[in-house]
Protein backbone atom coordinates (compact mmCIF):
# COMPACT_ATOMS: atom_id res chain seq x y z
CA UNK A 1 100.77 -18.36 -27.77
CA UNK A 2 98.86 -17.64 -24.90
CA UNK A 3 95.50 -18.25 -25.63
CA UNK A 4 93.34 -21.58 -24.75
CA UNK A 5 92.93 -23.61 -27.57
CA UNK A 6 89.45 -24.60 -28.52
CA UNK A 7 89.21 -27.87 -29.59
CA UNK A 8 86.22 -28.16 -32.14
CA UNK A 9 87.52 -31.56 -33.49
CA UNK A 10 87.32 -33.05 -30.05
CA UNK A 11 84.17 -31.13 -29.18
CA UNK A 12 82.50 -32.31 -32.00
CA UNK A 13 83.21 -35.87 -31.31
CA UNK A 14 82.45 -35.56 -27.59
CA UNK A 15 78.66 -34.06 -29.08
CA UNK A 16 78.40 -37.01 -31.33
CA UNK A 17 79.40 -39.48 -28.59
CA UNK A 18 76.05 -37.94 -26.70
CA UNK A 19 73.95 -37.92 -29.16
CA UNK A 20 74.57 -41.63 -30.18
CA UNK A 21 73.96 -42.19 -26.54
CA UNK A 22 70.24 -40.81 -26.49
CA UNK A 23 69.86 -42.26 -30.28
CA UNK A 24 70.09 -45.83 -28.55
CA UNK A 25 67.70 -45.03 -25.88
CA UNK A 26 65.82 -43.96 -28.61
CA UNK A 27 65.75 -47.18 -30.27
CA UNK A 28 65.16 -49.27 -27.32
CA UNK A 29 61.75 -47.60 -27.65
CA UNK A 30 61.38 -48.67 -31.42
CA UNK A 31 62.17 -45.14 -32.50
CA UNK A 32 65.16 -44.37 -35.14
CA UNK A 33 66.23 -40.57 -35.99
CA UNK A 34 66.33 -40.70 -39.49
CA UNK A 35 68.40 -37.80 -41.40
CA UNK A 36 67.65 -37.72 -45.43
CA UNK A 37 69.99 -35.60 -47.67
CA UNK A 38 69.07 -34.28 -51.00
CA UNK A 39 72.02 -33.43 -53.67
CA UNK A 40 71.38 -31.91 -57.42
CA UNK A 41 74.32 -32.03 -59.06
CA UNK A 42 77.56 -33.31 -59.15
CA UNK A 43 79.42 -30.49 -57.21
CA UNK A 44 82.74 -32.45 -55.95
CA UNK A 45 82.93 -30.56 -52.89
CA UNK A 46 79.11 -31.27 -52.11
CA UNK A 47 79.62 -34.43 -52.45
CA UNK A 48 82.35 -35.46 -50.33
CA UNK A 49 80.13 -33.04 -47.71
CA UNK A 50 77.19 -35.24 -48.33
CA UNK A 51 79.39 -38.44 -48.16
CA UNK A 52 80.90 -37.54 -44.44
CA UNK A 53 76.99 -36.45 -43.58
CA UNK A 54 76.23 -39.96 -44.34
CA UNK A 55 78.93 -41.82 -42.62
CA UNK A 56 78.75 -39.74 -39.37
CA UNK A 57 74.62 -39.86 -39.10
CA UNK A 58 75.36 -43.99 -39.87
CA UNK A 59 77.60 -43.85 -36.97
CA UNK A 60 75.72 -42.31 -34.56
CA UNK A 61 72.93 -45.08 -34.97
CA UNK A 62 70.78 -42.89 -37.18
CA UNK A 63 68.94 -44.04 -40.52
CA UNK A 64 70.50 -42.17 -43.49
CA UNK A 65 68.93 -42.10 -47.13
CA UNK A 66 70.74 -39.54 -50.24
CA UNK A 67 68.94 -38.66 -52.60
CA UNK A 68 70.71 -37.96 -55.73
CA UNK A 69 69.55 -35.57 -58.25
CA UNK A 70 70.82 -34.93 -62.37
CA UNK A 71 72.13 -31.24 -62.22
CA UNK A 72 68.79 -30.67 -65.02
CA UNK A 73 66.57 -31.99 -62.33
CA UNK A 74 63.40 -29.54 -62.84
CA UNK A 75 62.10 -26.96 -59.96
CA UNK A 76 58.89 -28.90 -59.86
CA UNK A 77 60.80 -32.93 -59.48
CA UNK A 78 62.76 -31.23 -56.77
CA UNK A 79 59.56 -30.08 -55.28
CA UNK A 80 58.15 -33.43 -55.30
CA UNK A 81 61.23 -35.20 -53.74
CA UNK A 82 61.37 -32.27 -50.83
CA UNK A 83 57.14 -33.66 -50.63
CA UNK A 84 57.88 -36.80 -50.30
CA UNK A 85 60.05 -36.97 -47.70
CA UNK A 86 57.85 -34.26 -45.68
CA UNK A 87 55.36 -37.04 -46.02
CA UNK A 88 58.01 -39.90 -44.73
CA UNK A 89 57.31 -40.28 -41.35
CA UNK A 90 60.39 -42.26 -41.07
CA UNK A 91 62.48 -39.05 -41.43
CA UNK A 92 62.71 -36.93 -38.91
CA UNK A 93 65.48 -34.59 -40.81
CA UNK A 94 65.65 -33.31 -44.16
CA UNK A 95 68.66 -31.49 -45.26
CA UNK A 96 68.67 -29.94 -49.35
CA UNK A 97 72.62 -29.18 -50.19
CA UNK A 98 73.61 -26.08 -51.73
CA UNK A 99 74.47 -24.45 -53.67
CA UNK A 100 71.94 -25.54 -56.16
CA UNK A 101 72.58 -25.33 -59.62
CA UNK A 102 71.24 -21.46 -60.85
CA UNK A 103 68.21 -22.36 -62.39
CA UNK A 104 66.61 -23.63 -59.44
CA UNK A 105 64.94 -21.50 -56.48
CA UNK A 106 66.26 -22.25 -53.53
CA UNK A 107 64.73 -19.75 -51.49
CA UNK A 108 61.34 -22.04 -52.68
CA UNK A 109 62.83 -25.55 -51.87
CA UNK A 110 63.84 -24.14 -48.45
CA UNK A 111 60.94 -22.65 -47.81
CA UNK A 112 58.93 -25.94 -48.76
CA UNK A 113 60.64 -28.32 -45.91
CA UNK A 114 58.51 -28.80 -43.03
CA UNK A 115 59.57 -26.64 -40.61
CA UNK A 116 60.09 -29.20 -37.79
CA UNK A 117 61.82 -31.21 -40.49
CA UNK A 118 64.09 -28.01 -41.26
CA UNK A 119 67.24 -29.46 -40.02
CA UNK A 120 69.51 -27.08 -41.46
CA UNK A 121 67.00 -24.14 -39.68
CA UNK A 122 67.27 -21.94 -42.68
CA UNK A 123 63.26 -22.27 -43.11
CA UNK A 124 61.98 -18.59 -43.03
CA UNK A 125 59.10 -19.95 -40.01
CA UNK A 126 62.56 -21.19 -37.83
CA UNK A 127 64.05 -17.69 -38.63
CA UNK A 128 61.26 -16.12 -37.09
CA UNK A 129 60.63 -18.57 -34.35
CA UNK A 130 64.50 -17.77 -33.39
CA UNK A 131 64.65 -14.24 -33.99
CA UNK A 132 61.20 -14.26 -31.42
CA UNK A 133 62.91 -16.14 -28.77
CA UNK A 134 60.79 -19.16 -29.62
CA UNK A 135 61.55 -22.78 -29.67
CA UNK A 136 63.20 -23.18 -33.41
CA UNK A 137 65.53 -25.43 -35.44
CA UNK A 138 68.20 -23.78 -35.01
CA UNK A 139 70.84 -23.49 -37.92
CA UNK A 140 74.09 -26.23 -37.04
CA UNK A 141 77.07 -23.54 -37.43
CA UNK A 142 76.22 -20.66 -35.19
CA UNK A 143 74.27 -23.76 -32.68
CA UNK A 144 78.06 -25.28 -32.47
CA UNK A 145 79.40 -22.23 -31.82
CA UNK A 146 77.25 -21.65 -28.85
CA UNK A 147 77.96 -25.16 -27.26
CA UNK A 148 81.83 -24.03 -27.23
CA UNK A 149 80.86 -20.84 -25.72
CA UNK A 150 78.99 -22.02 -23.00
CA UNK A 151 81.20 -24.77 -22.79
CA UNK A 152 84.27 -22.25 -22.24
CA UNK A 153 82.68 -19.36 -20.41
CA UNK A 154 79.49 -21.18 -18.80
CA UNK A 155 77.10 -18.54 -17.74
CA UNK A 156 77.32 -15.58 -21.04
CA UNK A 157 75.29 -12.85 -19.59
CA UNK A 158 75.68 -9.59 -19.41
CA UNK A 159 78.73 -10.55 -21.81
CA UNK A 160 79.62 -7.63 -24.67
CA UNK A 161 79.46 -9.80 -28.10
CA UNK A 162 80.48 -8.91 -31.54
CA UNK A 163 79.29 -11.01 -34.61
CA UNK A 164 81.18 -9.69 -37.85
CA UNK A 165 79.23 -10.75 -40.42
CA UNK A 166 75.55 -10.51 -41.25
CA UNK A 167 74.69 -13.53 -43.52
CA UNK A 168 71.54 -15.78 -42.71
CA UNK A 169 73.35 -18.83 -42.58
CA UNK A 170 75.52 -17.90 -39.52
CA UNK A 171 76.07 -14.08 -38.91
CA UNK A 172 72.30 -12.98 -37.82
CA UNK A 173 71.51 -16.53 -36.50
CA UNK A 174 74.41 -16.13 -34.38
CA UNK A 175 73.68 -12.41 -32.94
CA UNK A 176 70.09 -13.94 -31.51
CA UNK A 177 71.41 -16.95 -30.40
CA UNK A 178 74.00 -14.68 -27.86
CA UNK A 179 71.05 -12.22 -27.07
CA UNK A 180 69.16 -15.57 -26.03
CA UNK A 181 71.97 -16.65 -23.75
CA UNK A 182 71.66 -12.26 -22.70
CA UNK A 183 74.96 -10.91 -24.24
CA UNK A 184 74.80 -7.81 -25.42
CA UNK A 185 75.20 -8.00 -29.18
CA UNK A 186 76.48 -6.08 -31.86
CA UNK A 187 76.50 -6.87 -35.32
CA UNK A 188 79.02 -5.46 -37.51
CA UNK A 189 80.83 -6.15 -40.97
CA UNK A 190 82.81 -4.90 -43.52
CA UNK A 191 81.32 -1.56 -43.89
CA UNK A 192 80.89 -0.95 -39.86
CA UNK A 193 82.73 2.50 -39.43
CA UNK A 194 85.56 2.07 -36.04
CA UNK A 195 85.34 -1.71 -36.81
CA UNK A 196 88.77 -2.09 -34.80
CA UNK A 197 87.33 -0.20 -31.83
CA UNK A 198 83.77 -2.16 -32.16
CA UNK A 199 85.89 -5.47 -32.06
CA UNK A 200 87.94 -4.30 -29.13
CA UNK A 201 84.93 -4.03 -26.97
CA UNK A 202 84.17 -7.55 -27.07
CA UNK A 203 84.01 -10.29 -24.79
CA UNK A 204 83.02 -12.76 -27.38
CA UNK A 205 84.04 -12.04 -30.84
CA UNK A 206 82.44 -14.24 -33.39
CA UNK A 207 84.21 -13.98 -36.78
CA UNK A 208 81.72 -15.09 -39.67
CA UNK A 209 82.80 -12.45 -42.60
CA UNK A 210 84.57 -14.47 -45.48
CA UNK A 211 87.39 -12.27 -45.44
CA UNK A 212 91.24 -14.23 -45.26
CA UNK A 213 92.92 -12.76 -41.67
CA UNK A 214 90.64 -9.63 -42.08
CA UNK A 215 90.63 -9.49 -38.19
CA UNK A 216 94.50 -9.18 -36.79
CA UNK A 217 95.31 -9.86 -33.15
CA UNK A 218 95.57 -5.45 -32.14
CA UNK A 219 91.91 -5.42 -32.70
CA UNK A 220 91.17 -7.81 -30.03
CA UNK A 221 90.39 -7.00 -26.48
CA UNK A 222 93.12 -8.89 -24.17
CA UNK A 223 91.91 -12.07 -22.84
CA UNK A 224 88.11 -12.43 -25.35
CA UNK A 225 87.39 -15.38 -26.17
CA UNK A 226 87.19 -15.37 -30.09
CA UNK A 227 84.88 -17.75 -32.59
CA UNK A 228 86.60 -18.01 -35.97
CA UNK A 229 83.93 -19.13 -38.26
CA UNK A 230 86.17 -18.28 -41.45
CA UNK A 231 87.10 -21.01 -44.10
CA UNK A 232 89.29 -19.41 -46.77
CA UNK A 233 91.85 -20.88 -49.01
CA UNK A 234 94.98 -18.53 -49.41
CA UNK A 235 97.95 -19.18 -51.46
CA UNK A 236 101.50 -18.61 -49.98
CA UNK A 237 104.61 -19.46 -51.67
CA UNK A 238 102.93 -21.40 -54.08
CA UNK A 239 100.85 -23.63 -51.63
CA UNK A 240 97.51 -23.13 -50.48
CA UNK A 241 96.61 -23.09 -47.09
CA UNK A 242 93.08 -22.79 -44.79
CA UNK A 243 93.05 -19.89 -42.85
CA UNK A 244 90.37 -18.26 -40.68
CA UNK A 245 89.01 -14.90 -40.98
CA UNK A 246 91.03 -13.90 -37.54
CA UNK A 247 94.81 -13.71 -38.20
CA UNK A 248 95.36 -16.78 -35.65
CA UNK A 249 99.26 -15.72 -35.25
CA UNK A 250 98.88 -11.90 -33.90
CA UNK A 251 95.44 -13.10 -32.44
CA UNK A 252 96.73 -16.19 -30.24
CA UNK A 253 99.00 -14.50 -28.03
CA UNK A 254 96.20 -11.64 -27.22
CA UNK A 255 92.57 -13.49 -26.46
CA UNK A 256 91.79 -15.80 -23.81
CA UNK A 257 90.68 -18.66 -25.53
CA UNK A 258 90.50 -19.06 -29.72
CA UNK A 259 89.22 -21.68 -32.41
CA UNK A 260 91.78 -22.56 -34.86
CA UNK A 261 91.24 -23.09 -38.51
CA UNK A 262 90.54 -25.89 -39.32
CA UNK A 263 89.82 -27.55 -36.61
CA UNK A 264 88.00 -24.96 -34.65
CA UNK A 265 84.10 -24.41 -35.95
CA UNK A 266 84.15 -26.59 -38.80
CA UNK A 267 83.80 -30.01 -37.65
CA UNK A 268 81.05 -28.83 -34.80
CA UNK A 269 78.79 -27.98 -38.16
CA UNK A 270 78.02 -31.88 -38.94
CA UNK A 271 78.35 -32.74 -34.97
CA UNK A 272 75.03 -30.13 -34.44
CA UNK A 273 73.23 -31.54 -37.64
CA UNK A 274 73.25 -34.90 -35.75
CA UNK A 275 71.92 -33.50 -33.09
CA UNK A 276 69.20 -30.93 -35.12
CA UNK A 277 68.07 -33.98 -36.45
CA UNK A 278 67.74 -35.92 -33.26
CA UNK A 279 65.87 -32.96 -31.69
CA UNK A 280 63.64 -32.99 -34.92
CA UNK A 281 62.93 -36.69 -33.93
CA UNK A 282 62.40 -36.10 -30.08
CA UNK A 283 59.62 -33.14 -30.87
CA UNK A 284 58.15 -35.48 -33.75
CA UNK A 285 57.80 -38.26 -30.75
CA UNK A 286 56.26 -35.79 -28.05
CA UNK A 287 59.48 -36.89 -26.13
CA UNK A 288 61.86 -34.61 -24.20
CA UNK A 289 64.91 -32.50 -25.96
CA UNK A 290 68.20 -33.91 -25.33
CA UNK A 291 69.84 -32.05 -22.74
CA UNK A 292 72.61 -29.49 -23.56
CA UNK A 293 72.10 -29.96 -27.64
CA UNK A 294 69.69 -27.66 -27.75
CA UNK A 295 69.57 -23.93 -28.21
């Protein structure tokens, strides 16, 4: 292997070292960040999500209130609880898992978070704020990736970046966060035509498709620094295994630099929800951004 390891585990607890550094400032001036999670459902994997949420905003001196729902809570009870908490001045960030069960909107709950409340930046006012080059909440994957990026490369532009993938959760936030920072962006995906030669012009490839080792190590340009956003669960000789949606072993000895899975993107997601939700509590306060955990 000859690529630089990226170290998302340690980055992530580096980020939530600083942000429980400017939490206690916070609170010498009376002010707490409070983060408030709402769960429908007993979805196991949402809640040991929710669970670590909890734990880690605890840690990081934050208030932290769950809100458990019955999976048959009704569209208009899980209106009222999003209300509420808009109405709570106490919290600053307000966070609605998914998947919900089907017969609820989610588009709707979204949608009816305050936007400066929008922690998880998926409110469609943030999407246009960001897409606009305006000051947004800023959606905690492709925000993580970002900090490792600029972390790695420091100054991105001019830099040719390819985001493979096009969802709203990471893909398209992700291509305007790069064109903020003045890469020059493609988006592709699954159906781009030459997707080999399109990934082989990258500086920065940012792999965000869902797709088990979809990306192997010949289609990357020698020494690019490469963002595996990829969680899949393969199984291999009767054991199951995470793997990313780069093939890590053909890609490794090839790029300059290379998130593993896990251990790469994931833990950064949690690490930039701390800090969406102190930034949510900064702007509430009419008090500077935190430095460098920002967009």
């Amino acid at each position: 292997m000859t690529a630089e390891l990226i170290d998302g585990k340690g980055f992530a607890t580096e980020v939530r070292k600083r942000v429980g550094a400017h939490v206690a400032e916070l609170s010498g001036l009376g002010i707490v960040p409070g983060l408030a999670v709402v769960l429908v459902g007993e979805d196991p994997a949402s809640e040991v999500y929710v669970r670590n949420k909890g734990i880690q905003t605890r840690e990081a001196g934050m208030n932290s209130w769950e809100h458990k729902l019955p999976a048959d809570t009704t569209q208009e009870a899980l209106m009222a609880q999003v209300a509420a908490l808009n109405a709570d001045p106490a919290v600053h960030g307000i966070l609605v898992q998914l998947p919900l069960p089907r017969h609820l909107d989610a588009e709707a709950v979204i949608n009816a978070i305050e936007p400066g409340k929008d922690v998880d930046g998926f409110h469609i006012l943030n999407v246009g704020l960001l897409g606009t080059g305006q000051k947004a909440m800023v959606p905690c994957t492709p925000l993580g990736c970002l900090m490792m990026l600029r972390d790695r490369l420091g100054d991105l532009s001019g830099l040719n970046a390819v985001v493979v993938g096009r969802s709203n959760i990471v893909g398209k936030p992700m291509a305007q966060l790069l064109l903020g920072d003045s890469c020059t962006v493609t988006i592709a995906h699954s159906r781009t035509k030459n997707l080999a030669e399109v990934c082989r012009g990258a500086d920065i490839l940012v792999a965000a498709v869902g797709r088990p080792k979809m990306i192997p190590g010949d289609w990357i340009k020698p020494g690019a620094t490469v963002i595996d956003v990829g969680i899949n669960r393969i199984d291999e000789g009767g054991r199951t295994r995470l793997v990313g949606d780069v093939d890590f072993e053909t890609a490794a000895p090839v790029a300059g630099a290379i998130t593993p899975v896990p251990g790469g993107v994931g833990p950064m997601t949690i690490a930039c929800l701390l800090a969406n939700t102190l930034t949510a509590c900064c702007r509430a306060n009419g008090l500077p951004e935190p430095a460098g955990l920002t967009a």
